[in-house]
C-alpha atoms as a PDB file:
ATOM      1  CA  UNK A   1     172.871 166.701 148.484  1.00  0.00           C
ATOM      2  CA  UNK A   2     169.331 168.419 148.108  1.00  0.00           C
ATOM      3  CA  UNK A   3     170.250 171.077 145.537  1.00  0.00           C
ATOM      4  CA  UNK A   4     167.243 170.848 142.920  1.00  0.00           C
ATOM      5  CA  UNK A   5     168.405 169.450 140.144  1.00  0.00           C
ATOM      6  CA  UNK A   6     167.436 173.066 138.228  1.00  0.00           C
ATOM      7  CA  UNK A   7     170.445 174.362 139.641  1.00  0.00           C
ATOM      8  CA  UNK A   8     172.802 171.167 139.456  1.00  0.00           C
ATOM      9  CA  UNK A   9     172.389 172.001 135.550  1.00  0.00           C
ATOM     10  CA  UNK A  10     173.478 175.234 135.781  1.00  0.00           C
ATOM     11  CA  UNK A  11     176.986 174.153 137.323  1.00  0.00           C
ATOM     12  CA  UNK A  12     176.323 175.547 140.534  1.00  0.00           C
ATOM     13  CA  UNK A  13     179.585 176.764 142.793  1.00  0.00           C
ATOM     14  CA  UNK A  14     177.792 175.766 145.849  1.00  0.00           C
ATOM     15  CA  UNK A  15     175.370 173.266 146.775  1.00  0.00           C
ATOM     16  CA  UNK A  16     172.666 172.268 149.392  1.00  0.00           C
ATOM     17  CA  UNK A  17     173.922 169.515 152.001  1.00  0.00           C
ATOM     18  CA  UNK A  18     171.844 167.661 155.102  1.00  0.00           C
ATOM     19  CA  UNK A  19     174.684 166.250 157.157  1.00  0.00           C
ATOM     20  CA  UNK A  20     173.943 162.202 158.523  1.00  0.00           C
ATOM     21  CA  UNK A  21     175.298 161.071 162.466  1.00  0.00           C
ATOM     22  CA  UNK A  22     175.262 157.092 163.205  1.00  0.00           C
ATOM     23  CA  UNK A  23     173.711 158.941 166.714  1.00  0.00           C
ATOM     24  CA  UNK A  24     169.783 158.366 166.469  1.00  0.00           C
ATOM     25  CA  UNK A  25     167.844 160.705 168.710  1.00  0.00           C
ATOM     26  CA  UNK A  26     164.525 160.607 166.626  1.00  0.00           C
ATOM     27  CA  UNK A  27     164.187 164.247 166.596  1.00  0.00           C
ATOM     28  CA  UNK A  28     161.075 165.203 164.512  1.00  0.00           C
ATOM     29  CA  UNK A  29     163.176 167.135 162.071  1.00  0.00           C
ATOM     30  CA  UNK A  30     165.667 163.950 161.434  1.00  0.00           C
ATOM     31  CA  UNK A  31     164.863 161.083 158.741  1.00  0.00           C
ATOM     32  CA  UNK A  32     166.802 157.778 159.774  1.00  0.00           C
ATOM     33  CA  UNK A  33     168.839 156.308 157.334  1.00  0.00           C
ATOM     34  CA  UNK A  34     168.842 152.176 157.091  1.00  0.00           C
ATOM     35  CA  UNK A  35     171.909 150.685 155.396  1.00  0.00           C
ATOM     36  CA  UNK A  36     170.494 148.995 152.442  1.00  0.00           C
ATOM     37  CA  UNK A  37     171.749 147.955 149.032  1.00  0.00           C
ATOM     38  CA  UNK A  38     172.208 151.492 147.152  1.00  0.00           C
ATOM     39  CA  UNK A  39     172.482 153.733 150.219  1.00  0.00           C
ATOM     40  CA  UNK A  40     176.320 153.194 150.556  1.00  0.00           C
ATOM     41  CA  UNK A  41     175.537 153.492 154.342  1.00  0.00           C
ATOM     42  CA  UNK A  42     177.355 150.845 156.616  1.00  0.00           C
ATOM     43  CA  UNK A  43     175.186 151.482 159.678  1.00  0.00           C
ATOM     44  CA  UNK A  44     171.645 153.007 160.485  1.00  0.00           C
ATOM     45  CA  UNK A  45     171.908 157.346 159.874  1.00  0.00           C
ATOM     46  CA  UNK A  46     170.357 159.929 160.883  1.00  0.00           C
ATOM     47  CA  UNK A  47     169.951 162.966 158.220  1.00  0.00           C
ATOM     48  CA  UNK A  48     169.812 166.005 160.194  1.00  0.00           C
ATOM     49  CA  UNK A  49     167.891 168.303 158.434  1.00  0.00           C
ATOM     50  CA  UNK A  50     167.650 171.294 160.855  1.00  0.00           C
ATOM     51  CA  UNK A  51     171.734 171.782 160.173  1.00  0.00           C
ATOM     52  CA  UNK A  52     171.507 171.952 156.545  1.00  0.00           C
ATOM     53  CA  UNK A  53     174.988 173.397 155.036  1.00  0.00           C
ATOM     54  CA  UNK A  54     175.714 175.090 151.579  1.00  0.00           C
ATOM     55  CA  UNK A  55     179.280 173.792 150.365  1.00  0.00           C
ATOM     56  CA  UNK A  56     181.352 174.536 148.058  1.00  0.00           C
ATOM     57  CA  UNK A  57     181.538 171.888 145.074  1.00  0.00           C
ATOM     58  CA  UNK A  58     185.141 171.761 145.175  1.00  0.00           C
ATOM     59  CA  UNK A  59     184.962 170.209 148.599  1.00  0.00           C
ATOM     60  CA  UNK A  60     182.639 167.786 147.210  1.00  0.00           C
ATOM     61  CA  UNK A  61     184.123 163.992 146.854  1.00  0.00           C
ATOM     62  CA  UNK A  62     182.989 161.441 144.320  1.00  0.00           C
ATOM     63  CA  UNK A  63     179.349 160.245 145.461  1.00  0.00           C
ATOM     64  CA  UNK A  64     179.218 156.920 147.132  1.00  0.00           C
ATOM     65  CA  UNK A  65     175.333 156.385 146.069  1.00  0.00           C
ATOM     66  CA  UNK A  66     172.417 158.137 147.275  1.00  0.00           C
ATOM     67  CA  UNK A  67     169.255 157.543 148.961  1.00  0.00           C
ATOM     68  CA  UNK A  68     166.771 156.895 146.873  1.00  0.00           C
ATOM     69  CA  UNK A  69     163.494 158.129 146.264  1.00  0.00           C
ATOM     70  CA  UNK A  70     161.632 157.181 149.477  1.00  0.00           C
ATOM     71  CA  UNK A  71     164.128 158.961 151.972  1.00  0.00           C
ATOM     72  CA  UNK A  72     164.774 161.835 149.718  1.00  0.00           C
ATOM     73  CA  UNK A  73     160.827 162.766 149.619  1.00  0.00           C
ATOM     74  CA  UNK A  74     160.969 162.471 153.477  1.00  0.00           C
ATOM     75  CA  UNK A  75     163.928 165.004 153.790  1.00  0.00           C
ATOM     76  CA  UNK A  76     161.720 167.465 151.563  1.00  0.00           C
ATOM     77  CA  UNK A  77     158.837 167.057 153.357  1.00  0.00           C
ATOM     78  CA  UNK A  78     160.922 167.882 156.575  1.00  0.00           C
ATOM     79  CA  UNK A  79     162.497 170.829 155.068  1.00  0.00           C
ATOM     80  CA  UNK A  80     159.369 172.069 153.636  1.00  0.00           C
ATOM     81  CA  UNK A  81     158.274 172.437 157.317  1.00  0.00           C
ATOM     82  CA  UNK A  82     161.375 173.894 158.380  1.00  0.00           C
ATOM     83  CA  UNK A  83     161.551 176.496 155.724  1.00  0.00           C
ATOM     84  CA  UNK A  84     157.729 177.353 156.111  1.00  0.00           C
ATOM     85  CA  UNK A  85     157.183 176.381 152.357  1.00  0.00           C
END
């Protein structure tokens, strides 16, 4: 999830999702994903953030861990560029 965490206080309905594929293509607007202790990934990912997807948070399951820090600036920067921001 890349909601801001602004509006994860505010109990949003829907949030902000970048969907992962185990298919690497190195497209410029992906950010691969290597399974590590704390990812919760079981094989190298691609985040694909040119198909970003609001959800709703009822569809959401429990979290399985994150990304961390490193990857998570990467997606930004990537999205800032898509966006135009």
């Amino acid at each position: 999830m890349v909601t801001a965490q602004v509006i994860l206080d505010g109990l949003p309905s829907v949030v902000q999702i970048i969907p992962l594929t185990s298919t690497i293509r190195k497209f410029t607007y992906e950010v691969v994903l290597d399974p590590n202790n704390g990812s919760g990934l079981d094989v190298s990912s691609a985040a694909q953030c040119q198909h970003v997807r609001t959800v709703a948070t009822q569809r959401l399951g429990i979290a399985l861990d994150n990304v961390g820090p490193v990857a998570l600036r990467q997606m930004r920067e990537v999205l800032a560029q898509i966006f135009d921001l």
